[in-house]
N, C-alpha and C. Protein backbone atom coordinates (compact mmCIF):
# COMPACT_ATOMS: atom_id res chain seq x y z
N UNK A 1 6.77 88.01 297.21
CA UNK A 1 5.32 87.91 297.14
C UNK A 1 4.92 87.30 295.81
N UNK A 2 4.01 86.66 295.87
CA UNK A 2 3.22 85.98 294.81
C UNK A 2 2.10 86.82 294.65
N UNK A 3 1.52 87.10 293.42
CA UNK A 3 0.30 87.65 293.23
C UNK A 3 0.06 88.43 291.82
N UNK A 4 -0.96 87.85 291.47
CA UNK A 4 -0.81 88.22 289.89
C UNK A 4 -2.60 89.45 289.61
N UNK A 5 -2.55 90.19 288.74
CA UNK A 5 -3.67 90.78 288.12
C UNK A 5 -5.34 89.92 288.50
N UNK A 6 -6.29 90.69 288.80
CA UNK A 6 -7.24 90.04 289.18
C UNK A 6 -8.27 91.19 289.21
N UNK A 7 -9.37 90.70 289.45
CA UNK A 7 -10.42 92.15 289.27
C UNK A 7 -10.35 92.77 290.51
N UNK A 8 -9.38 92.53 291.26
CA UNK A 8 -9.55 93.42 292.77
C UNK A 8 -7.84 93.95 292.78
N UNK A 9 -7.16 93.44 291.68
CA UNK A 9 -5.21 93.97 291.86
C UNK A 9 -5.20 94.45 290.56
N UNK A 10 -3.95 95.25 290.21
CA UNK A 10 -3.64 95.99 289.27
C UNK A 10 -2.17 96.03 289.00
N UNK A 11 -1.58 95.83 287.42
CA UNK A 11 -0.09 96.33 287.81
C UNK A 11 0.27 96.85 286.71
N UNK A 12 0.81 98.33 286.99
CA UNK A 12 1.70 98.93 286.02
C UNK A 12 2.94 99.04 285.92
N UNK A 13 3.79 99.13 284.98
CA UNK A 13 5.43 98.78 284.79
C UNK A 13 5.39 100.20 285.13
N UNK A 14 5.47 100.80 284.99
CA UNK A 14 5.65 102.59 285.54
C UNK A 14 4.97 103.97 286.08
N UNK A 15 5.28 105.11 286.26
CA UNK A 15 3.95 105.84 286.93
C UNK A 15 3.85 106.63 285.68
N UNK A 16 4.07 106.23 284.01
CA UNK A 16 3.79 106.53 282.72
C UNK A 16 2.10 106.16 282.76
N UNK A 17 2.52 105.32 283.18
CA UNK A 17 0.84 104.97 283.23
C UNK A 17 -0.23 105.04 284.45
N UNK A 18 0.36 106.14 284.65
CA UNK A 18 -1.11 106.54 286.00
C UNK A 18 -2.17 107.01 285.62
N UNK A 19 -2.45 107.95 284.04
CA UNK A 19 -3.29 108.19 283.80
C UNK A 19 -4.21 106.74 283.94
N UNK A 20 -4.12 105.80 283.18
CA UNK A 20 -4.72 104.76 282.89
C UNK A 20 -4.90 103.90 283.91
N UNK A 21 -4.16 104.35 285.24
CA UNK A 21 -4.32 103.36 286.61
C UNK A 21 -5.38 104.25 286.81
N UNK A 22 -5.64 105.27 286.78
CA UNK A 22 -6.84 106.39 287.04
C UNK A 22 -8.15 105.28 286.72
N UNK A 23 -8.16 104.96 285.36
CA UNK A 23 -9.54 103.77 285.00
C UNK A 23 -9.49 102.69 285.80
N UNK A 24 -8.33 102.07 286.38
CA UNK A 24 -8.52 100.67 286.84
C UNK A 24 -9.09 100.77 288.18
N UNK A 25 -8.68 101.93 289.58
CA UNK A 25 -9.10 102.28 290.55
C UNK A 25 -10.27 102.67 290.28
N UNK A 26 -10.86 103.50 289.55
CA UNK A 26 -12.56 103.71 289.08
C UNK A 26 -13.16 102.42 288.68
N UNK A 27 -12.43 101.20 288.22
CA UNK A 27 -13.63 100.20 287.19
C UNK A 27 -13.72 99.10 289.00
N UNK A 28 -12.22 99.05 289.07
CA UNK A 28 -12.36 98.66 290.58
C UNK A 28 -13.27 98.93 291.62
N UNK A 29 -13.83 100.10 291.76
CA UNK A 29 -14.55 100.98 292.82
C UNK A 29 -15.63 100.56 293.10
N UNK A 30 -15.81 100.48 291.73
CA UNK A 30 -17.30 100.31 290.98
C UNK A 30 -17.60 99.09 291.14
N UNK A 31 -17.16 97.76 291.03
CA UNK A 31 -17.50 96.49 291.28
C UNK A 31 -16.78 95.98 292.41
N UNK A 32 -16.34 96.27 293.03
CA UNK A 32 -15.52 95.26 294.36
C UNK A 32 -15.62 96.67 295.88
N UNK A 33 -15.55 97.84 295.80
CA UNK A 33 -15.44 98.53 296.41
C UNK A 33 -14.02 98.76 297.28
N UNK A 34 -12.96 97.72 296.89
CA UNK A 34 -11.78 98.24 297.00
C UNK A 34 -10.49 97.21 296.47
N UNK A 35 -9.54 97.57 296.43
CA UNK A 35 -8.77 97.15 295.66
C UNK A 35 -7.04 97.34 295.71
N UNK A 36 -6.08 96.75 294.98
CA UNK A 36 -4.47 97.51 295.22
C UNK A 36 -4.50 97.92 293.67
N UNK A 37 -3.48 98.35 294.16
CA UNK A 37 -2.46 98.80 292.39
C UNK A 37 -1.17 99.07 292.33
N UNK A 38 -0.05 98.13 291.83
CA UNK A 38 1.26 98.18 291.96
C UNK A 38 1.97 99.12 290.88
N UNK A 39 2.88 100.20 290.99
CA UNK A 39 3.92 100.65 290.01
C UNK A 39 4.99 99.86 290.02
N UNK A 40 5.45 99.14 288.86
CA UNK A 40 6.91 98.68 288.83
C UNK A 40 6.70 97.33 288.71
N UNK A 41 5.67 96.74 288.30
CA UNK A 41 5.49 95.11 287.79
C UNK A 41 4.82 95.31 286.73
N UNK A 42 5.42 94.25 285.91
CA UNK A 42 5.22 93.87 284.88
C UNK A 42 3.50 93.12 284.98
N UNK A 43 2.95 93.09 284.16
CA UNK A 43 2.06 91.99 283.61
C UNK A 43 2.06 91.07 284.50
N UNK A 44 2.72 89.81 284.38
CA UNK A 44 3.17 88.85 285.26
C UNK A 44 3.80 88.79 286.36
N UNK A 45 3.54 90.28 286.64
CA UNK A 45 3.97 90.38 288.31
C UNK A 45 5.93 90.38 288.47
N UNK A 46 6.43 90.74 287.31
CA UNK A 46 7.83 90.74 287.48
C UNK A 46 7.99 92.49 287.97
N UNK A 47 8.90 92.41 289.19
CA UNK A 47 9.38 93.55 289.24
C UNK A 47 10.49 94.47 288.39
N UNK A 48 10.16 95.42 288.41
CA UNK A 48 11.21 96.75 287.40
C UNK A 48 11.43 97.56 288.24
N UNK A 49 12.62 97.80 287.88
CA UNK A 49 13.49 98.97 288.73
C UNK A 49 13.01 100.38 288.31
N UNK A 50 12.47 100.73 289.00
CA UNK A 50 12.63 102.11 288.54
C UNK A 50 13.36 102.90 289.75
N UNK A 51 13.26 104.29 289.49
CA UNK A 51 13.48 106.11 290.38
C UNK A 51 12.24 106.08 291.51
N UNK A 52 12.20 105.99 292.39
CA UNK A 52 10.81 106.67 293.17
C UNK A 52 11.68 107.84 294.26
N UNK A 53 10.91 108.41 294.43
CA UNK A 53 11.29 109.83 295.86
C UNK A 53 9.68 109.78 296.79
N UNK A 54 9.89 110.13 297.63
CA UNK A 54 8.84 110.59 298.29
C UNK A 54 8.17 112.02 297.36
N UNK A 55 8.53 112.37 297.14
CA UNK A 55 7.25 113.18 295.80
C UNK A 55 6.64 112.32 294.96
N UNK A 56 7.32 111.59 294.72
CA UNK A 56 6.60 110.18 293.93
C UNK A 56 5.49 109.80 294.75
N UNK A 57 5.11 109.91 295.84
CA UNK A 57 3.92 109.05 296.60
C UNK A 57 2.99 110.40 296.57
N UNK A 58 3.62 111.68 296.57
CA UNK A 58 2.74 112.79 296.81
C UNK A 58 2.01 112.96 295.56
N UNK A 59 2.72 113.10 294.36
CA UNK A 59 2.19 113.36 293.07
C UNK A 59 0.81 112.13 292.57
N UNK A 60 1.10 110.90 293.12
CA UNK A 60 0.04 109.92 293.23
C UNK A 60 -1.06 110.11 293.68
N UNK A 61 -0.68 110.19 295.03
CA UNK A 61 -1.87 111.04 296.11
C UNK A 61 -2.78 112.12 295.27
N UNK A 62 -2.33 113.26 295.12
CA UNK A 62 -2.65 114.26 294.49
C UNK A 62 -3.70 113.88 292.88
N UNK A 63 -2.57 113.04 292.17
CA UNK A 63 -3.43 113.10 291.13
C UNK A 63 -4.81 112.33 291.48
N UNK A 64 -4.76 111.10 292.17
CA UNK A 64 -6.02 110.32 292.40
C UNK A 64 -7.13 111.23 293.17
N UNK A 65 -6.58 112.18 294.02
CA UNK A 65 -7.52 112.79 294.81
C UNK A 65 -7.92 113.94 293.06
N UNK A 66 -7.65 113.99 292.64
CA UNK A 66 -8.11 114.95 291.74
C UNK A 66 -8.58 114.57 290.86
N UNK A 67 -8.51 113.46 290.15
CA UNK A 67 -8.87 112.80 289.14
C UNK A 67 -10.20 111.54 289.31
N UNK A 68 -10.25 111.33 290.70
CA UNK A 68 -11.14 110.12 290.88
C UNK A 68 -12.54 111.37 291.60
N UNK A 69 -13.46 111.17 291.51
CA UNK A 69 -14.64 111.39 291.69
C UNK A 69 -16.01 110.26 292.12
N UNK A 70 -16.54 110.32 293.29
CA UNK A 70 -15.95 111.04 294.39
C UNK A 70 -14.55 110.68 294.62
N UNK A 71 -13.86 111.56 296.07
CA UNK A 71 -12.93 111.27 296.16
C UNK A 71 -12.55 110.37 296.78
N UNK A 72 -11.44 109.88 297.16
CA UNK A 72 -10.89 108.56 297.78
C UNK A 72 -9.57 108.85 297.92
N UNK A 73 -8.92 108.63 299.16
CA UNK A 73 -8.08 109.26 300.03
C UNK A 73 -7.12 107.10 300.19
N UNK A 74 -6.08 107.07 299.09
CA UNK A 74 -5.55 105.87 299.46
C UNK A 74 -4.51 105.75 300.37
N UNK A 75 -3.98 104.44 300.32
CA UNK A 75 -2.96 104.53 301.39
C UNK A 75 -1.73 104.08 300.22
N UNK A 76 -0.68 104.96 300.27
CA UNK A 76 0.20 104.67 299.38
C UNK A 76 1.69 104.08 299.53
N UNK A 77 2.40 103.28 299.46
CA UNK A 77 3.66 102.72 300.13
C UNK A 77 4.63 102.49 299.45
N UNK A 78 5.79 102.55 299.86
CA UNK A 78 6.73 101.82 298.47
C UNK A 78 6.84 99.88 299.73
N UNK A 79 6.61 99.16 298.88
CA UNK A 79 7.08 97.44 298.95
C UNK A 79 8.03 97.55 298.23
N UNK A 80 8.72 96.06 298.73
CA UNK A 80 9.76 95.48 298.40
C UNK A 80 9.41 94.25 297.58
N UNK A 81 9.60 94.05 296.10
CA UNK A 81 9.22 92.72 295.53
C UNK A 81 11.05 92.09 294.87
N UNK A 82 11.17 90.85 295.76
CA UNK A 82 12.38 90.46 295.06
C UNK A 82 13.40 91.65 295.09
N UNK A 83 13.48 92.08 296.28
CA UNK A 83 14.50 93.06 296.37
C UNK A 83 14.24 94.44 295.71
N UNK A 84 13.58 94.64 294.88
CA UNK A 84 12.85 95.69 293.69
C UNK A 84 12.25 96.59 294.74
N UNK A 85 12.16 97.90 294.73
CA UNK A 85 11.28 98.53 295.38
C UNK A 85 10.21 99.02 294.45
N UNK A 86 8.96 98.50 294.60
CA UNK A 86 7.81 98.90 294.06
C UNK A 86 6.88 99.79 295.09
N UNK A 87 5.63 100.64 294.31
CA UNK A 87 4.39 101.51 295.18
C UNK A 87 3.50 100.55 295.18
N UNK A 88 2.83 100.34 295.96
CA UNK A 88 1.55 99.45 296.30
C UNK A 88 0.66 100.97 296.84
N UNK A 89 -0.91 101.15 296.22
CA UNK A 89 -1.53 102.16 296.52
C UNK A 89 -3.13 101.06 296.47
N UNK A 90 -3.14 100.87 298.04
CA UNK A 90 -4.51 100.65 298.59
C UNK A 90 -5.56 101.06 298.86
N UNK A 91 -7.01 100.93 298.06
CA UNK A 91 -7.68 102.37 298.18
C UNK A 91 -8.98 101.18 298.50
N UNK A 92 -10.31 101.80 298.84
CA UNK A 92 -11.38 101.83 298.99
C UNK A 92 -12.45 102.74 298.73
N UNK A 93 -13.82 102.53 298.81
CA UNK A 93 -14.48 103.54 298.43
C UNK A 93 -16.10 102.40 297.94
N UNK A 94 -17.56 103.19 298.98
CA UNK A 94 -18.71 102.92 299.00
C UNK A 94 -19.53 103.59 298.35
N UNK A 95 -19.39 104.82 297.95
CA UNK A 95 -20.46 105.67 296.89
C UNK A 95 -20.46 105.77 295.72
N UNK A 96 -20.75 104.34 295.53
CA UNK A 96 -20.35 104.52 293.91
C UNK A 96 -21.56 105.26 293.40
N UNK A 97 -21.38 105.28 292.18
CA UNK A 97 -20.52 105.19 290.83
C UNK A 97 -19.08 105.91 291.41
N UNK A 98 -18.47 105.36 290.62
CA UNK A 98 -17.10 106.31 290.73
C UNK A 98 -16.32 107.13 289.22
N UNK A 99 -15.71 107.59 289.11
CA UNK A 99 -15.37 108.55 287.64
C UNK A 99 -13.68 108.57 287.80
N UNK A 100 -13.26 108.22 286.45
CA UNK A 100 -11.75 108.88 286.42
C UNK A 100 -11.50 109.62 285.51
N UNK A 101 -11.91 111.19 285.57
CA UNK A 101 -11.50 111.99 284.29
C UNK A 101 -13.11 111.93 283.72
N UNK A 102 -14.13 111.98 284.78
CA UNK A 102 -15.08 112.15 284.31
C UNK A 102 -15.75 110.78 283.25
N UNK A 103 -15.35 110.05 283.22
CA UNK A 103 -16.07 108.82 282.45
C UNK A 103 -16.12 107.51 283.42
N UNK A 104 -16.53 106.92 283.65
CA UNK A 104 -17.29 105.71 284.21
C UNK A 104 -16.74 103.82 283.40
N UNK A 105 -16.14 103.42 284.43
CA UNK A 105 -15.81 101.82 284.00
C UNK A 105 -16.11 100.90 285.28
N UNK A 106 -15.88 99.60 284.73
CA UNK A 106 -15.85 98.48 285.74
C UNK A 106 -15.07 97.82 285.14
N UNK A 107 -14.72 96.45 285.98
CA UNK A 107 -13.84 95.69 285.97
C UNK A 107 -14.24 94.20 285.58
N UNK A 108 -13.50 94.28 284.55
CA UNK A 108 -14.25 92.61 284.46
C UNK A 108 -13.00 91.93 284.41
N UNK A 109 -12.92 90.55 284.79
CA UNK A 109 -11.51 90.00 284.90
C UNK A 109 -10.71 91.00 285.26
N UNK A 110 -9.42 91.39 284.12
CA UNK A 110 -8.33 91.92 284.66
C UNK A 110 -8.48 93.53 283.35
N UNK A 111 -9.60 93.26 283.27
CA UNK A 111 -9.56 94.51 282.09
C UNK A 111 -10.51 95.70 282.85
N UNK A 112 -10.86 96.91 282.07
CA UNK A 112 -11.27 97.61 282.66
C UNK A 112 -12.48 98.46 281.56
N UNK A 113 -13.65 98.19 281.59
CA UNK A 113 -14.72 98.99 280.39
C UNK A 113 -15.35 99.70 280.77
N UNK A 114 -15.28 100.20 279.78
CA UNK A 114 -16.23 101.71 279.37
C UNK A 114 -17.63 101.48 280.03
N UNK A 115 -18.01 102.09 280.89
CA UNK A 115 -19.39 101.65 281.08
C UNK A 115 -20.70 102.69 280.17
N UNK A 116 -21.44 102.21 279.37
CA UNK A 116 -22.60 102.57 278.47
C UNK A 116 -23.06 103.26 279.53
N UNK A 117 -24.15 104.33 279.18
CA UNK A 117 -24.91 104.92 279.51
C UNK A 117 -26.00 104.13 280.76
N UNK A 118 -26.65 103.10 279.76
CA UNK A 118 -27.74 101.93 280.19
C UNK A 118 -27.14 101.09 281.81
N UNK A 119 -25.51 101.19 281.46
CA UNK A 119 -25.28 100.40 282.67
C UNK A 119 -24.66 101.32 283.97
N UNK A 120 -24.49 102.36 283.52
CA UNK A 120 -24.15 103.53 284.54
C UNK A 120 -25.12 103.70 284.92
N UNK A 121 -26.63 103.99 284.67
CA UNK A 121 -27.89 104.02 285.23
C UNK A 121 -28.23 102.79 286.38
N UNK A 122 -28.03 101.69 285.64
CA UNK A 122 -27.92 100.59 286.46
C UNK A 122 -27.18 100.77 287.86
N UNK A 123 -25.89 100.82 287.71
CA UNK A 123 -25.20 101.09 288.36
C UNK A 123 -25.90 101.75 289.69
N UNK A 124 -26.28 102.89 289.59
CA UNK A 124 -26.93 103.87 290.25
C UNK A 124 -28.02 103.34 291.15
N UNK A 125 -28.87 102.82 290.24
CA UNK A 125 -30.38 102.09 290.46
C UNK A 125 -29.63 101.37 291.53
N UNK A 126 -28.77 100.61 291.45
CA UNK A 126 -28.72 99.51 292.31
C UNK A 126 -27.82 99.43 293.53
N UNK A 127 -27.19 100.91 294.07
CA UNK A 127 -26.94 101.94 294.23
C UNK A 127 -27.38 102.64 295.57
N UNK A 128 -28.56 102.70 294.99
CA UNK A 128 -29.31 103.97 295.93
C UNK A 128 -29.68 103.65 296.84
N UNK A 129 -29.83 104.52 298.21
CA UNK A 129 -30.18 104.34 299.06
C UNK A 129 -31.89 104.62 299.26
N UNK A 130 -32.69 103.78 299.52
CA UNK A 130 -34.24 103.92 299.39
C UNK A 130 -34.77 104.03 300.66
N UNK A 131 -35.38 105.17 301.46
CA UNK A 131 -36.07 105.45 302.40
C UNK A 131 -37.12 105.63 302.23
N UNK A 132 -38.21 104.88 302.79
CA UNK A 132 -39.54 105.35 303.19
C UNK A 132 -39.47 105.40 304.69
N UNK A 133 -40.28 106.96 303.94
CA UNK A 133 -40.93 107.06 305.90
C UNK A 133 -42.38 107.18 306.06
């Protein structure tokens, strides 16, 4: 597979860094409404070997359902890149704002920011569902 970092993909060299995949699925949420995220590529999309078990997909599961707010229920897999077995974790999600650990981001390019106060409001405002009856 070909496919590199983008404001709708994500890639971490390990599940060291799930806390911080926690922000990219929230900054994701928040501007595209859904998105992937790979364990076991590099930056440039090179695969790394790592350990996975099937507790490895559970402990994922688990933390995102606990850590993302609202929740969001992904679909989690191990792929094959270049022979490498990597997790690909496909998620979605319409109510935004979304939270990881209680703080608020979006996605710009391939990075992931802090969203201010002023633009979390925004966020919201633009957001809401408006009924008159």
């Amino acid at each position: 597979m070909n496919i590199s970092e983008s404001e709708h993909i994500e890639f971490k060299k390990s599940l060291t860094q799930l806390k911080s995949s926690l922000k990219s699925i929230a900054a994701i949420l928040n501007k595209h409404n859904k998105g992937e995220l790979f364990f076991g590529l590099k930056d440039d999309g090179i695969p790394i070997k790592n350990t996975y078990s099937e507790k490895t997909l559970r402990d994922i599961s688990q933390t995102i359902s606990h850590k993302i707010e609202p929740k969001i229920y992904p679909n989690i897999a191990f792929v094959e890149f270049n022979s490498i077995k990597v997790i690909k974790v496909t998620f979605e999600g319409f109510d935004v704002p979304y939270s990881a650990d209680g703080r608020y981001y979006l996605r710009v390019a391939d990075e992931d920011k802090l969203l201010s106060s002023a633009e979390l409001r925004k966020i919201v405002l633009d957001n809401q569902d408006v009924t008159l009856g």
